[in-house]
Protein backbone atom coordinates (compact mmCIF):
# COMPACT_ATOMS: atom_id res chain seq x y z
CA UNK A 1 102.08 116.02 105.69
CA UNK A 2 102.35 113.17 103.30
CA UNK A 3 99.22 110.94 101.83
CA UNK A 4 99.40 107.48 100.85
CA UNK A 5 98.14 104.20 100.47
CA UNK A 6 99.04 100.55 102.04
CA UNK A 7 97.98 97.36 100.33
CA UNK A 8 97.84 93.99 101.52
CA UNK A 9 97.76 92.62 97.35
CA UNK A 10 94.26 91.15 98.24
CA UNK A 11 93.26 88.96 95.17
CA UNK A 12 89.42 88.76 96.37
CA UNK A 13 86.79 86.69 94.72
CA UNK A 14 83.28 88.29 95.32
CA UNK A 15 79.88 88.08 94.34
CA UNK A 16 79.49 89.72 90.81
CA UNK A 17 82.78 90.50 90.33
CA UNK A 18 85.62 89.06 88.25
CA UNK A 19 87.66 86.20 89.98
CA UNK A 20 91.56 87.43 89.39
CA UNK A 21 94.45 85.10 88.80
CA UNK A 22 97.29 86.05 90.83
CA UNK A 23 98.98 87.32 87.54
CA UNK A 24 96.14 89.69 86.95
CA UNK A 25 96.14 91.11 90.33
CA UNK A 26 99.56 91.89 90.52
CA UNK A 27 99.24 93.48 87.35
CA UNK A 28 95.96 95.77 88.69
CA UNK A 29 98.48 96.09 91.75
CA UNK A 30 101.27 97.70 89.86
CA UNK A 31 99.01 99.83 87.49
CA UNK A 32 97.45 101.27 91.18
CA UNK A 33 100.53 102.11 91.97
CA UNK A 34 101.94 103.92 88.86
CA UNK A 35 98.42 105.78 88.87
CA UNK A 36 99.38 106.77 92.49
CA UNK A 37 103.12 108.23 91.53
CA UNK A 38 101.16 110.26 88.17
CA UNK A 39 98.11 111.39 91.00
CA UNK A 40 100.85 112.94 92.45
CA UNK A 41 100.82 110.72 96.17
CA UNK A 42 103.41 110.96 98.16
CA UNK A 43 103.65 107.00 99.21
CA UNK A 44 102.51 103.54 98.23
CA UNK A 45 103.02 100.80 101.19
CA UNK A 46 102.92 97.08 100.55
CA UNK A 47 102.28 94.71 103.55
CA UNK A 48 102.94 91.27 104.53
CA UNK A 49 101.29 88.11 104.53
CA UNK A 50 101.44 84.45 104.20
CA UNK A 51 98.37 83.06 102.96
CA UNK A 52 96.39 81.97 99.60
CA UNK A 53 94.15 85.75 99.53
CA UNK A 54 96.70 88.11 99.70
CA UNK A 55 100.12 88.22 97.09
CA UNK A 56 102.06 90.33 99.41
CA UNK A 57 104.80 87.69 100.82
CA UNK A 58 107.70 89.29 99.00
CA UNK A 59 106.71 92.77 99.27
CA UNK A 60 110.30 93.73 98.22
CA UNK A 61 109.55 92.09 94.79
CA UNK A 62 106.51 94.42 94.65
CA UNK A 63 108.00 97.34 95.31
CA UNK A 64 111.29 96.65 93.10
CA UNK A 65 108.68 96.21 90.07
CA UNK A 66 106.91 99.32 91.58
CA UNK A 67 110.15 101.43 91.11
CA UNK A 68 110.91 100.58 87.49
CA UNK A 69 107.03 102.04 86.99
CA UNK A 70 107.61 105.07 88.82
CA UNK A 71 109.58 108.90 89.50
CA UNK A 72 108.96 110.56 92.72
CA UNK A 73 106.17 108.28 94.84
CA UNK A 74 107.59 106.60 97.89
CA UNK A 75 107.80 102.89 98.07
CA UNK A 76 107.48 100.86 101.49
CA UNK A 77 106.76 97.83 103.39
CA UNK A 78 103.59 98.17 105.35
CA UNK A 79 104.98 96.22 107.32
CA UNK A 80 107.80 93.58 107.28
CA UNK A 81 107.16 91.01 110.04
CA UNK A 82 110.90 91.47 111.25
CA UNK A 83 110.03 88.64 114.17
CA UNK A 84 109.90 86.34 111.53
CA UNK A 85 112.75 87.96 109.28
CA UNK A 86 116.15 87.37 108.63
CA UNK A 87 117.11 91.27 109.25
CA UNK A 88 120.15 90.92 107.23
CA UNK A 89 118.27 90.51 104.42
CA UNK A 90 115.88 92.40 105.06
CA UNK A 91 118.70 95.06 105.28
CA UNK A 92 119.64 93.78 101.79
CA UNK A 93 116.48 93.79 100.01
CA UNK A 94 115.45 96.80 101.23
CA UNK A 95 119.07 98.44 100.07
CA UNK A 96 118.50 96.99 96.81
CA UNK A 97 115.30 98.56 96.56
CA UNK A 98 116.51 101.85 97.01
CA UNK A 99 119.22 101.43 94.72
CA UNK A 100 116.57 100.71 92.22
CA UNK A 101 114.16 103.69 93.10
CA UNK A 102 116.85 106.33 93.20
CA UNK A 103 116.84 107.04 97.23
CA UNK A 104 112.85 106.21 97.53
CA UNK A 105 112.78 103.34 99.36
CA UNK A 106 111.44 102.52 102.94
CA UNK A 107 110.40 99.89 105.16
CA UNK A 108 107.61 99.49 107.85
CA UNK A 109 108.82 97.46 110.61
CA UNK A 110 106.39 95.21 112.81
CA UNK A 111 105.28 92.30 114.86
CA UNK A 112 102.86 91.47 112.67
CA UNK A 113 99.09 91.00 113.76
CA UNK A 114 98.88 87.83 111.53
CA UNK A 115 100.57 85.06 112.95
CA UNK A 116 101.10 82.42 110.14
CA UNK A 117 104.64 83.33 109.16
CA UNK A 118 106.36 82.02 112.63
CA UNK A 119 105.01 78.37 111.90
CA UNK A 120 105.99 78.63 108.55
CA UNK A 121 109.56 80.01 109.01
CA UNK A 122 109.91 77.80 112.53
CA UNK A 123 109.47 80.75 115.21
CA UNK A 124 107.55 80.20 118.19
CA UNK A 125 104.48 82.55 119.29
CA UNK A 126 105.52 82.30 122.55
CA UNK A 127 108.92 84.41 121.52
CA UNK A 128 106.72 86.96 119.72
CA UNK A 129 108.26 90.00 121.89
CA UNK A 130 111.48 89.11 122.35
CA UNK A 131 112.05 87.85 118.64
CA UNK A 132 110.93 91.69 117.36
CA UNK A 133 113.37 93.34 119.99
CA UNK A 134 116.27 91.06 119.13
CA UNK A 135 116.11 91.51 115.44
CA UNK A 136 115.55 95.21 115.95
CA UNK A 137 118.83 95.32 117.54
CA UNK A 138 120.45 93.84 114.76
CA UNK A 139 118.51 95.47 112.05
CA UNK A 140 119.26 99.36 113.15
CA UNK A 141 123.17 97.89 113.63
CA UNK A 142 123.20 96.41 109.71
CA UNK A 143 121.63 99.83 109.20
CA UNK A 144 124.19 101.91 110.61
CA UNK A 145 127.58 100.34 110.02
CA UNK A 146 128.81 98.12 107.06
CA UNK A 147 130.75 96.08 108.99
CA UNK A 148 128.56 94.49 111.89
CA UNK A 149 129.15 92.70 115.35
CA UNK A 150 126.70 91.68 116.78
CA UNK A 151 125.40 88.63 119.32
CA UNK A 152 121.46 87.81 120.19
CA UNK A 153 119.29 84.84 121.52
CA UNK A 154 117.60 83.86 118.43
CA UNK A 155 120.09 84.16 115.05
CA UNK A 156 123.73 83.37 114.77
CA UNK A 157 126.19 85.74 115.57
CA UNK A 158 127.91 88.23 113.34
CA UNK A 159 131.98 89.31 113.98
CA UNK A 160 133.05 91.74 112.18
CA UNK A 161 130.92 90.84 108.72
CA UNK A 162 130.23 93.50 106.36
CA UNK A 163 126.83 93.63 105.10
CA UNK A 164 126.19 94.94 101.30
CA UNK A 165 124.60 96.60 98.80
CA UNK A 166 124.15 99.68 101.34
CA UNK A 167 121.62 102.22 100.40
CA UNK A 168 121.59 105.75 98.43
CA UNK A 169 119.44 107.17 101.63
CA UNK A 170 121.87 107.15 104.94
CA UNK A 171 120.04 106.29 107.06
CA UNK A 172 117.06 104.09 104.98
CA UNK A 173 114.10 105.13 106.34
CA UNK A 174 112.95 102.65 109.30
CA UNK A 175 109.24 103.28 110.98
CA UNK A 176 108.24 101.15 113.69
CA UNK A 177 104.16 99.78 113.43
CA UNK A 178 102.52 99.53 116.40
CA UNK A 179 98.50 98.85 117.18
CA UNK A 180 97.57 99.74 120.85
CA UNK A 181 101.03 98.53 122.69
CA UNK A 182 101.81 101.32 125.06
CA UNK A 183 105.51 99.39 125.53
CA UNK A 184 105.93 99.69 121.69
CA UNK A 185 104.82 103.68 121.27
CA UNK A 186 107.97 104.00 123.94
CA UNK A 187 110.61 101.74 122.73
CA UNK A 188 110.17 103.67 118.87
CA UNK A 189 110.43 106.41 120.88
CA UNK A 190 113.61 105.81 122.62
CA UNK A 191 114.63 104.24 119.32
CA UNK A 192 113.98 107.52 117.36
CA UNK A 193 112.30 106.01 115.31
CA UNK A 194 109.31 107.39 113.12
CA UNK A 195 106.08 105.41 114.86
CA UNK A 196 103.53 104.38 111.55
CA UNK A 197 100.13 103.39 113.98
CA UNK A 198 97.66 101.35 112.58
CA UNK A 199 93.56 102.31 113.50
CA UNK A 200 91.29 99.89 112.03
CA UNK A 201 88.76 100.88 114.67
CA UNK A 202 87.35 102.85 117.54
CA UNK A 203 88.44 106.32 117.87
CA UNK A 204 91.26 107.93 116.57
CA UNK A 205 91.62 110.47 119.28
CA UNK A 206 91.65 107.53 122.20
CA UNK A 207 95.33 106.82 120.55
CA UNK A 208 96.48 110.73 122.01
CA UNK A 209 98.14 109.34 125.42
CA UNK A 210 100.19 106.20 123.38
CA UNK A 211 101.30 108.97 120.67
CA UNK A 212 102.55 111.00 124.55
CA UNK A 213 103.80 108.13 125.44
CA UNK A 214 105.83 108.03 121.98
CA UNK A 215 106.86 111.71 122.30
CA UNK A 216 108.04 111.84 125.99
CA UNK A 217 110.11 108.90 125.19
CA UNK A 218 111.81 110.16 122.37
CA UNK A 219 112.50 113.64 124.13
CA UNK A 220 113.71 111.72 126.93
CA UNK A 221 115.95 109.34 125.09
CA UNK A 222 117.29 113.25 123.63
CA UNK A 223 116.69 112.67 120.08
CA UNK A 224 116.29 116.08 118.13
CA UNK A 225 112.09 117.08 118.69
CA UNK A 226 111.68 118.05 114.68
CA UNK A 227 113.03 114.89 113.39
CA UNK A 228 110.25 113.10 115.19
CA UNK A 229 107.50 112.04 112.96
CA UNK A 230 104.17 109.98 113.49
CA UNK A 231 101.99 108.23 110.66
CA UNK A 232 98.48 106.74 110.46
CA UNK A 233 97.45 104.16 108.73
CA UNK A 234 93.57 103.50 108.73
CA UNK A 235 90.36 102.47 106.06
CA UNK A 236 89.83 105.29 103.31
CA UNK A 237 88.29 105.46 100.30
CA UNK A 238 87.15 109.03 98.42
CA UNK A 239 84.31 109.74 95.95
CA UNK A 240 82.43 112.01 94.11
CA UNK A 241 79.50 111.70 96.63
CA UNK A 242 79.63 111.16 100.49
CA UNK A 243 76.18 108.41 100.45
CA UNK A 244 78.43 107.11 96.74
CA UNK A 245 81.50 106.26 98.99
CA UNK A 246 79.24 104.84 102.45
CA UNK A 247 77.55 102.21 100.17
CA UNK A 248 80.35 101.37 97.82
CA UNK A 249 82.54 100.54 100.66
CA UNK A 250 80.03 98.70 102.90
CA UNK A 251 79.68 95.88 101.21
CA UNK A 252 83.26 94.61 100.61
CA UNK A 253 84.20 96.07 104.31
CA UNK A 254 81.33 93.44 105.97
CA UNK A 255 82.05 90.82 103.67
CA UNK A 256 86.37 91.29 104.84
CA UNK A 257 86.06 91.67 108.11
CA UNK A 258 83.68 89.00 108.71
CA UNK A 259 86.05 86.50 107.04
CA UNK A 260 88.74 87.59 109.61
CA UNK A 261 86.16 87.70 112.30
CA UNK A 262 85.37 83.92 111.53
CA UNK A 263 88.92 83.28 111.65
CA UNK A 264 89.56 85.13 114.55
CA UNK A 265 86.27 84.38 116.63
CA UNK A 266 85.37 88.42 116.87
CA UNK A 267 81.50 88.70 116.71
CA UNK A 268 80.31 89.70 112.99
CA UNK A 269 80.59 93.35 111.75
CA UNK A 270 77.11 95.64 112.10
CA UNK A 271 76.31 98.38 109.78
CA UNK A 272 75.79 100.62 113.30
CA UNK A 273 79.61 99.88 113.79
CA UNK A 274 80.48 101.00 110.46
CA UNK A 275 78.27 104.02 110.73
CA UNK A 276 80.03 104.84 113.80
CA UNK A 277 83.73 103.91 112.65
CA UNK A 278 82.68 106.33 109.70
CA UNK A 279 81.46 109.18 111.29
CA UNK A 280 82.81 112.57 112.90
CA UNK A 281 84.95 110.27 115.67
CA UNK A 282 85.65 106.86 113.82
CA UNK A 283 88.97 105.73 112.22
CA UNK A 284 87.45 105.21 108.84
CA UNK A 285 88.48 108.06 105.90
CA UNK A 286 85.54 108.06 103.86
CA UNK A 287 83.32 110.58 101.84
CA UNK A 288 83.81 113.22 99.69
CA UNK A 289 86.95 114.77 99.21
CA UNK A 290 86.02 117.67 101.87
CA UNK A 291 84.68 115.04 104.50
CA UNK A 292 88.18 113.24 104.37
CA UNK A 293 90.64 116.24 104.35
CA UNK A 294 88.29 117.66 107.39
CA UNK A 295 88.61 114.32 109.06
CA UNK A 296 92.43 114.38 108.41
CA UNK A 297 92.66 117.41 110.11
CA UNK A 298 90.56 116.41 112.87
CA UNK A 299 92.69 113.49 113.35
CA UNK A 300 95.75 115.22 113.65
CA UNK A 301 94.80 117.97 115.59
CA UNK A 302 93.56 115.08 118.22
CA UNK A 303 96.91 113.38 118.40
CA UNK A 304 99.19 116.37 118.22
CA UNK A 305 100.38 116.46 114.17
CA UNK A 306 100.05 113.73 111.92
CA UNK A 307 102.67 113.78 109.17
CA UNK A 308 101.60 110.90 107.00
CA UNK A 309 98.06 109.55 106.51
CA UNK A 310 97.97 105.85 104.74
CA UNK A 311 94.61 104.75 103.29
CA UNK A 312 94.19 100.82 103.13
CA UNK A 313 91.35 100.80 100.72
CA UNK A 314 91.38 97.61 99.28
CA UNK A 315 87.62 95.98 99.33
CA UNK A 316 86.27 92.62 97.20
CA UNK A 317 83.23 94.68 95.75
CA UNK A 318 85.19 98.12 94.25
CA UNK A 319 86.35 97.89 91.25
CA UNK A 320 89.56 98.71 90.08
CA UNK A 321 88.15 101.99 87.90
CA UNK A 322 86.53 103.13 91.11
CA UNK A 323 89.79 102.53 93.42
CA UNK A 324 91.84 104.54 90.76
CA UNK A 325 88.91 107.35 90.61
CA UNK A 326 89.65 107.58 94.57
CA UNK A 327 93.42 107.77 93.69
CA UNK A 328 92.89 111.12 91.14
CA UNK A 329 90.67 112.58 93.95
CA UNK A 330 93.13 112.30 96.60
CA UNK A 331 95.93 113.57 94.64
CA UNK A 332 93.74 116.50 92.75
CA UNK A 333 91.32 117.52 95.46
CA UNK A 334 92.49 115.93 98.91
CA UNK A 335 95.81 116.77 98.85
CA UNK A 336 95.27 121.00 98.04
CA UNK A 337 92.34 120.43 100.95
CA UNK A 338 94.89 119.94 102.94
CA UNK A 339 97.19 122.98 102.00
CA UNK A 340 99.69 120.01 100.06
């Protein structure tokens, strides 16, 4: 099993905390992530997004800086919006990153549950399936073969056209992120394609007949059983004290998700939901260092192995000291919990 972290390169502004310039947060960024590869985690996932709070539209910028900084961790997208992409060069930046690393890079591959990139690149919601699927296709065909030929409904054609750099890692890495989809669990598994799942509520264990539906696929589609692999990607955040990591985390989760729920029209977050989200059967990895590697194995046992677990735990009202505490506690107590 593998333990990481995904981050979205929030730059938040919140009550009684510094105000960061988007110079200074990419900085904090960076320094997270060095402090990650020393803690000894195994991965470090940057997302993607298109708007004025979060610095993580050219995640392969990120992650190229990230490498320079950096040994052994992992270094992906969590995730590329492919509908929106150009997969060529996504292919290409991606390549280029693992040239840089040494053979660490990999990519996260999604829909995307923000919508503001297909305005702003000139895609149309109303293609949001078939977009993904066609530049899929192309994606896993730039992926296997240098040269490439290739026709689809929604990028030019390609005859014959060789595609470069190509990558140290043959095949780079490729996970597919899904949310609750049951189509998408089976197309990454008839893909063979690791499945990264992303449980920012509810209960874990409610996912177990999607992650089936993942597993028949791929058995069906006759892709070799032990290559198949299944992450999760959910809230965490570790500390010295359980009640120390409920009420540091509170605060900057209501003040989040009620932003989004404004934007999204969802009814405003209730500390009973986050009591529940963060108990025995929520989504949410947070307590002590013993509550989360019990939880982690409770998780996994629920959906039938787990073999990564990625904690988003960026919140307006941590600080960075605290955020990097939870770092050295899931690399020096978490991670031997778990028998890593």
């Amino acid at each position: 099993m593998e333990i990481g972290i995904d981050s979205f390169a929030a730059r938040f502004t919140a009550p009684g905390m510094p105000a960061l310039d988007g110079e200074a947060a990419i900085a904090q960024l960076l320094g997270r992530i060095e402090h990650a590869d020393r803690a000894g985690l195994d991965v470090f996932g940057i997302g993607e997004h298109h708007r004025k709070d979060m610095l993580d539209a050219a995640n392969a910028l990120i992650l190229a800086a990230a490498a320079t900084r950096t040994t052994r961790i992992r270094l992906t997208s969590a995730v590329t919006v492919l509908s929106a992409a150009d997969p060529v060069r996504v292919f290409q930046q991606f390549a280029t990153l693992d040239l840089i690393s040494g053979g660490r890079a990999e990519m996260v591959v999604g829909r995307g549950s923000s919508i503001e990139a297909f305005p702003l690149f000139g895609y149309r919601l109303e293609d949001y399936d078939e977009l993904f699927t066609d530049k899929l296709d192309l994606l896993l065909k730039v992926r296997a073969s240098e040269f490439v030929t290739w026709s689809g409904r929604y990028r030019p054609a390609m005859h014959n056209l060789p595609v470069y750099p190509r990558p140290i890692q043959d095949p780079l890495p490729i996970w597919i992120g899904v949310g609750g989809t049951p189509s998408s669990f089976a197309r990454a598994g008839r893909l063979g394609l690791p499945l990264m799942i992303a449980v920012i509520g509810g209960e874990t264990h409610r996912f177990r007949p999607l992650v089936d539906k993942y597993r028949e696929a791929w058995l069906q589609a006759g892709h070799p059983e032990g290559q198949m692999r299944v992450g999760l990607h959910s809230f965490g955040y570790v500390a010295d004290k359980r009640e120390e990591a409920l009420e540091d985390f509170w605060p900057g989760y209501y003040e989040n998700m009620s932003r989004i729920g404004r934007e999204r029209g969802w009814a405003p977050i209730t500390r009973a939901q986050y009591d529940a989200q963060t108990g025995p059967r929520g989504a949410f990895l947070i307590g002590t260092a013993e509550d989360v590697a019990e939880k982690i194995h409770r998780h996994s046992e629920a959906l039938g192995c787990i073999n990564r677990f990625c904690f988003m735990m960026e919140n307006a009202v941590v600080s960075n000291e605290k955020i990097l505490h939870t770092i050295d506690l899931m690399g020096r107590e978490v991670k031997p919990l778990l028998g890593l």
